[in-house]
Structure formats: C-alpha cells, structure tokens
C-alpha atoms as a PDB file:
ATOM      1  CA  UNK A   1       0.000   0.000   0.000  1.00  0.00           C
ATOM      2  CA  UNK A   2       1.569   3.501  -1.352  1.00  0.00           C
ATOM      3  CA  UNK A   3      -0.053   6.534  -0.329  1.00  0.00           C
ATOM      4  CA  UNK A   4       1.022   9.628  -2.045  1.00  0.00           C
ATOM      5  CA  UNK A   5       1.079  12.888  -0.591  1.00  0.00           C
ATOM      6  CA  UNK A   6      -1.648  15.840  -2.177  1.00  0.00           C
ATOM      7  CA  UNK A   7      -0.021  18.427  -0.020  1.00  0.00           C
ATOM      8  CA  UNK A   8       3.942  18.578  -0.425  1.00  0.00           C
ATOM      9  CA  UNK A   9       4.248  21.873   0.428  1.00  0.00           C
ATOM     10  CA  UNK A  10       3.442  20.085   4.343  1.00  0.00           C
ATOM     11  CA  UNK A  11       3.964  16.901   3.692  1.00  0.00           C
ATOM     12  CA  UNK A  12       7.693  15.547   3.847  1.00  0.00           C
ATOM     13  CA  UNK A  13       8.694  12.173   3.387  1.00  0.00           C
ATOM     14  CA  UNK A  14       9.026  11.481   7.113  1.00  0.00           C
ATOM     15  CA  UNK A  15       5.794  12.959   8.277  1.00  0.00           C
ATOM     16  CA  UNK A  16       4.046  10.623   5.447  1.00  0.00           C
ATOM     17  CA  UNK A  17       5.689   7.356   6.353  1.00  0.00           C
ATOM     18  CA  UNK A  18       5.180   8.317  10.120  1.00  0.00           C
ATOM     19  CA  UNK A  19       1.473   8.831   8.982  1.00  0.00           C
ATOM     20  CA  UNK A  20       1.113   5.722   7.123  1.00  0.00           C
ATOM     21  CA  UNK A  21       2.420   4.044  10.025  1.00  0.00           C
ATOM     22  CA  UNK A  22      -0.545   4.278  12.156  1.00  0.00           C
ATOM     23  CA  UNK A  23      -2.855   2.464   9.993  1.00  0.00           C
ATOM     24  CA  UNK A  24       0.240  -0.299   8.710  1.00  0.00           C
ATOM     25  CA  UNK A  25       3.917  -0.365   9.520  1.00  0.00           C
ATOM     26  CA  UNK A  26       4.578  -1.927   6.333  1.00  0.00           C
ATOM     27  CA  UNK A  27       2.582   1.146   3.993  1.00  0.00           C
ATOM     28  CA  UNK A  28       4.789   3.134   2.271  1.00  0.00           C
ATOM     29  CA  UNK A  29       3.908   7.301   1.952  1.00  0.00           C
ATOM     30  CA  UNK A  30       5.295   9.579  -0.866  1.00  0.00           C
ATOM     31  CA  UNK A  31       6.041  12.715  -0.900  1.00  0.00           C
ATOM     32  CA  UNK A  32       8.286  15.002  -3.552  1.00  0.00           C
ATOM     33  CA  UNK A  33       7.784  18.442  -4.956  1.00  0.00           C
ATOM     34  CA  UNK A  34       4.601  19.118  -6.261  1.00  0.00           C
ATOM     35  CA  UNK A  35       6.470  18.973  -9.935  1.00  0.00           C
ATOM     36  CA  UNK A  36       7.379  15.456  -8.998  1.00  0.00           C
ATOM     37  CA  UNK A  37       4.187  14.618  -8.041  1.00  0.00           C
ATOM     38  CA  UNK A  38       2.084  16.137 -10.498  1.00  0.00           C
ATOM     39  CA  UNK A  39       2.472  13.515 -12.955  1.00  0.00           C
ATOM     40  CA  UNK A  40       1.195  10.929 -10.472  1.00  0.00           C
ATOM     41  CA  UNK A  41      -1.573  13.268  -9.822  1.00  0.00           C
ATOM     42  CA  UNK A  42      -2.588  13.468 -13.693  1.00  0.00           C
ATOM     43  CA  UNK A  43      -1.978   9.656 -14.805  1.00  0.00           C
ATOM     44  CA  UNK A  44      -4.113   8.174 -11.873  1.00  0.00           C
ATOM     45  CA  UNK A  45      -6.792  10.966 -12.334  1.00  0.00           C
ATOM     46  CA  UNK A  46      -6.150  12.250  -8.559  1.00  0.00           C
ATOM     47  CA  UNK A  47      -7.931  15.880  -8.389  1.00  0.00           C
ATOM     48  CA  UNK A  48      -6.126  18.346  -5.474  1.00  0.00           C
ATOM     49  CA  UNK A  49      -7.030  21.702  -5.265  1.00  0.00           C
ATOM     50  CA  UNK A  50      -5.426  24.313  -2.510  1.00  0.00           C
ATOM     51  CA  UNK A  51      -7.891  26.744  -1.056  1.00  0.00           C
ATOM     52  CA  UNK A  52      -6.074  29.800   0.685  1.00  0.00           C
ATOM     53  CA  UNK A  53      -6.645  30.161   4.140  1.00  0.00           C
ATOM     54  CA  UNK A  54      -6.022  33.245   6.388  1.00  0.00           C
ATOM     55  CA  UNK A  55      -2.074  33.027   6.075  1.00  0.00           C
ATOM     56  CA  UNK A  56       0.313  30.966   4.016  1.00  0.00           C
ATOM     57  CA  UNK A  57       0.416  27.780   6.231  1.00  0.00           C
ATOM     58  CA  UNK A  58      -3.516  28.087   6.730  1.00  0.00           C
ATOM     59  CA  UNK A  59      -4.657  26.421   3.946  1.00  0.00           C
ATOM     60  CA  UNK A  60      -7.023  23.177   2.887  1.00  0.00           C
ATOM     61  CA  UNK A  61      -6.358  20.827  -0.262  1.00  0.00           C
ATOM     62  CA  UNK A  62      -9.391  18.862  -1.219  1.00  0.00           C
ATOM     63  CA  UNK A  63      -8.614  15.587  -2.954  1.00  0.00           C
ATOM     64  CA  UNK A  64      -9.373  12.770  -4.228  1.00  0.00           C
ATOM     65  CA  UNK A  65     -10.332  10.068  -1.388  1.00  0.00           C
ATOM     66  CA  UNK A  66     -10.144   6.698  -3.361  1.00  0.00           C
ATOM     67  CA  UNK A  67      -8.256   3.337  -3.333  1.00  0.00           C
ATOM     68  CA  UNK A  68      -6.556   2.688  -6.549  1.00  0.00           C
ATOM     69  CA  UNK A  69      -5.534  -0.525  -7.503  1.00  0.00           C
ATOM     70  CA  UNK A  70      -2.329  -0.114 -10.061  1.00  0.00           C
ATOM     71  CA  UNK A  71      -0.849  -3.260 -10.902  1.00  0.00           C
ATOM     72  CA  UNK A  72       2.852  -4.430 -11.789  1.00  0.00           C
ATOM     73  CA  UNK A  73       3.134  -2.203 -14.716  1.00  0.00           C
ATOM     74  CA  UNK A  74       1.312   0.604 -13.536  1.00  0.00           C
ATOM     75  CA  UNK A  75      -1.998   0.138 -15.166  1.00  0.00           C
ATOM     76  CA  UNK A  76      -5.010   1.805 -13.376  1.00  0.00           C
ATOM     77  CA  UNK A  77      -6.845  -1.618 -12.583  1.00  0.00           C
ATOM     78  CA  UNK A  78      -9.976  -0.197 -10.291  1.00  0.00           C
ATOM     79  CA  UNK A  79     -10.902   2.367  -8.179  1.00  0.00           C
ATOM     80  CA  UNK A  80     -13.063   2.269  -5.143  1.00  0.00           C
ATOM     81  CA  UNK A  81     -14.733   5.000  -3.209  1.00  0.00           C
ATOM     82  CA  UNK A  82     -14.287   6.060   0.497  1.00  0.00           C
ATOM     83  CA  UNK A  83     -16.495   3.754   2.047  1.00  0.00           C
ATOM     84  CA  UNK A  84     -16.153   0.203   0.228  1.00  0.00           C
ATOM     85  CA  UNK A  85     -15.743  -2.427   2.407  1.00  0.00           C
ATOM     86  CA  UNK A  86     -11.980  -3.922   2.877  1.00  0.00           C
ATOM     87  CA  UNK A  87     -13.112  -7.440   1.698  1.00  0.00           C
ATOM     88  CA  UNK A  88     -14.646  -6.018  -1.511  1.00  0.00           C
ATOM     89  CA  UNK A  89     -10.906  -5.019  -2.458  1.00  0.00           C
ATOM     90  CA  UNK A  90      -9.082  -7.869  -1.384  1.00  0.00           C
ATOM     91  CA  UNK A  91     -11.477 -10.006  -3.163  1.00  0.00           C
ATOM     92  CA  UNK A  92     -10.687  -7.700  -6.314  1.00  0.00           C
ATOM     93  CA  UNK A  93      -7.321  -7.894  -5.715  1.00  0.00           C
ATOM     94  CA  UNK A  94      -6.864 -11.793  -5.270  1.00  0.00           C
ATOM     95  CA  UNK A  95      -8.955 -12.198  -8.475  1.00  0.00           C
ATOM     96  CA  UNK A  96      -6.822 -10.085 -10.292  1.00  0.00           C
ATOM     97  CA  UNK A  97      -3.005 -11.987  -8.566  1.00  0.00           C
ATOM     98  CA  UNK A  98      -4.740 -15.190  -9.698  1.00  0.00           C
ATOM     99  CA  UNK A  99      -5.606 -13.538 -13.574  1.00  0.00           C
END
C-alpha cells in the first residue's frame, strides 16, 4: 500500500511514512515536490485543489479520497470510493493476482 502525498508543500517524506504508520507499519507514503508529483496526480486521475486560508500555512487541499488498484506495470486496474468495504478489495485484488 503507497499513499502519495496531495499536499507537499506540508507533507515531507518522514511525516508521510510516520502517517502511514498508524494504519500499517509496512505502507509506504510519498512525498516530492509538487512537480514530482504532479504527474502521479494526472496519470491516476487524482484531483487536489489548494484553497487559501487566512495566512500561508492556513490552507485546505481537497482531494481525491479513493483506493486505486495499479498493478505491476502501472496500469489503473480499479478504483473504489471512500467507504467500500476492505473485503470487496481484497477479493478484487486476489482475483486479479490469480488472472
């Protein structure tokens, strides 16, 4: 499980893997400069937008809050909403390692 960072103006690499952490030890987070990311953002369809706040550090990002399922190659494979139950991907997922 990768997840990648829609704020890396905040969001360093150690802050992501420490926030990863919490839900898996073995998640990975990625971070970069928004340049970096911004191809990752565009290929997987990921939408971020920054809405100014009352200073420079006040700010929100709205994003994209999906699962993506890439596989070896880094084909889009599915995409599942916020709420879809765990077993409904790993029952997606072990179809597709058996395909």
């Amino acid at each position: 499980m990768i997840f990648i960072s829609v704020d890396p103006g905040r969001d360093t690499s150690e802050l992501m893997q420490k926030y990863v952490e919490r839900f898996n030890p073995a998640f990975i987070g990625l971070s970069g400069s928004e340049d970096e990311l911004e191809s990752i953002w565009s290929d997987y369809g990921i939408f971020r937008e920054v809405v100014p706040g009352s200073s420079e550090l006040n700010y929100i990002v709205n994003h994209t809050a999906r699962v993506i399922l890439i596989d070896q190659t880094g084909n889009l494979r599915l995409s599942y909403g916020f709420q879809t139950p765990p077993e409904d991907i790993a029952n997606d997922t072990l179809i597709l390692l058996e395909g």
